[in-house]
Structure formats: C-alpha cells, structure tokens
Protein backbone atom coordinates (compact mmCIF):
# COMPACT_ATOMS: atom_id res chain seq x y z
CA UNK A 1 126.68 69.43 105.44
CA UNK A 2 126.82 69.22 101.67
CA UNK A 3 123.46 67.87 101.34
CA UNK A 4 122.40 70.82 103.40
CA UNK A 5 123.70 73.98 101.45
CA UNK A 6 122.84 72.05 98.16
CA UNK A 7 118.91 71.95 99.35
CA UNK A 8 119.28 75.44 100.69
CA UNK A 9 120.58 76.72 96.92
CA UNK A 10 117.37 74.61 95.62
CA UNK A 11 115.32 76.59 98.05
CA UNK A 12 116.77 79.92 96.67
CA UNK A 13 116.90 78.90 93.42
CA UNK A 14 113.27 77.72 93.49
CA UNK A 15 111.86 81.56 95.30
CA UNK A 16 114.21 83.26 93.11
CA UNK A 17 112.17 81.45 90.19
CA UNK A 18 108.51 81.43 91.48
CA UNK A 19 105.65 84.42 90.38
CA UNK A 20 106.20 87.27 92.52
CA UNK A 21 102.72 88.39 92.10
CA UNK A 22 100.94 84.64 92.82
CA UNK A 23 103.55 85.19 96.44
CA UNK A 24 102.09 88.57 96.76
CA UNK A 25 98.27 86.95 95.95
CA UNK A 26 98.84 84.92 98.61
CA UNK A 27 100.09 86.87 101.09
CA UNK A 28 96.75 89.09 100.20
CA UNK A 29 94.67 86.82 100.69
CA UNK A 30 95.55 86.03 105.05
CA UNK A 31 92.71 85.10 106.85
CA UNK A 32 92.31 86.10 110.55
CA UNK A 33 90.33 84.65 113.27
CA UNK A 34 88.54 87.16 115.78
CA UNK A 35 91.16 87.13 118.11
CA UNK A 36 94.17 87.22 115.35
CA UNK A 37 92.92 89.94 114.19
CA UNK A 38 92.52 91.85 117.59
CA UNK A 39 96.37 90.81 118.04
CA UNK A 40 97.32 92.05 114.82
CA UNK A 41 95.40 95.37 115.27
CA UNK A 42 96.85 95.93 118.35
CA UNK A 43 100.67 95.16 117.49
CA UNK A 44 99.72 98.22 114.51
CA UNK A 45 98.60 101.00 116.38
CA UNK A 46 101.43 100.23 118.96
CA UNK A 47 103.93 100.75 115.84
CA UNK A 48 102.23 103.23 114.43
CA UNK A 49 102.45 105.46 118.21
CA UNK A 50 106.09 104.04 118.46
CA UNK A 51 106.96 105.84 114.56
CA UNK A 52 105.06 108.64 115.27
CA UNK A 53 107.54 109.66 118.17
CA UNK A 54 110.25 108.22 115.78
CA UNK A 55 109.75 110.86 113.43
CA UNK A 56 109.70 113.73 115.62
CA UNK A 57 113.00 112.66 117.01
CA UNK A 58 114.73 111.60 114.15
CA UNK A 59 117.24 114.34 112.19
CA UNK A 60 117.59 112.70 109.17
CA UNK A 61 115.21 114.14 106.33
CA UNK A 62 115.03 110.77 104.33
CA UNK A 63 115.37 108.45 107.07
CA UNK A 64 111.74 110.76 108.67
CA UNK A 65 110.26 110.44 104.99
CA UNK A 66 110.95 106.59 105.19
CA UNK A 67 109.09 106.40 108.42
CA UNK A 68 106.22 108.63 107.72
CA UNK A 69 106.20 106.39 104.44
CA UNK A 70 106.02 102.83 106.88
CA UNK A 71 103.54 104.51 109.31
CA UNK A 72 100.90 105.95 106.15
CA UNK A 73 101.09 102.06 105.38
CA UNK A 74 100.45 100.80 108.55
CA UNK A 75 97.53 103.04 109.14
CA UNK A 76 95.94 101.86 106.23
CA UNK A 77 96.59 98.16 106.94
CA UNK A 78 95.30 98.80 109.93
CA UNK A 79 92.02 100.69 108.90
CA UNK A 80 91.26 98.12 106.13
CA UNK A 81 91.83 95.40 109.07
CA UNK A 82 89.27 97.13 111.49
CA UNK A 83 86.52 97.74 108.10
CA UNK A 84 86.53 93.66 107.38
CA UNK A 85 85.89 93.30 111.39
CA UNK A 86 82.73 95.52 111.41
C-alpha cells in the first residue's frame, strides 16, 4: 500500500511539474478517424441542445452565464470539427 501512494505522489508530483502548454499542444493536436469524429460531433450537438434548455431553466444569473460560456465553446469545437471533415 505504501509503494502505491508513494508512486501516486510521483505521478502528481511529476503533472504538477510538466509544461502546461506542451499538455495543452498535445491535447490540440487529437486526431480523429471518420467515424470518431462522427461520434464526437454527435455527443456535441446533443450537449449543446441539452445546455440550451439548461439555460432557459436555470435561475441563477452566473451559473446561466457559465453555461452559455460552455455551450459558445462547444459550438465552436464543434464547427471547427465539421470544417476539417469537409
């Protein structure tokens, strides 16, 4: 058990220490086959519908502003997903 939370604390320590923006590089640089990419464009514009009716039930002022702010990014991932599938 020892040996176990020790390697998890090197695994923190060693994210906590690594280049945020080579992480974020990476994670800009995912590459999608056809059918991926249907998947993933699919899963958006269901969460983009599901914040949409989110918002317009929600009472909160900055809670709605957080969601409009999550579905403007979504809908952007999204249209830059269905461009590089033209």
């Amino acid at each position: 058990m020892r040996v176990l939370v020790s390697a998890i604390r090197d695994v923190r320590s060693s994210l906590a220490d690594a280049d945020e923006s080579a992480i974020i590089e990476d994670m800009a640089n995912l590459q999608l086959d056809e059918n991926e990419a249907r998947v993933v464009a699919e899963l958006l514009g269901s969460a983009i519908s599901d914040l949409g009716y989110e918002i317009a039930n929600t009472d909160s002022a900055d809670y709605r502003d957080g969601l409009k702010s999550k579905k403007a990014t979504a809908a952007a991932v999204l249209k830059r997903l269905e461009e590089a599938s033209a």
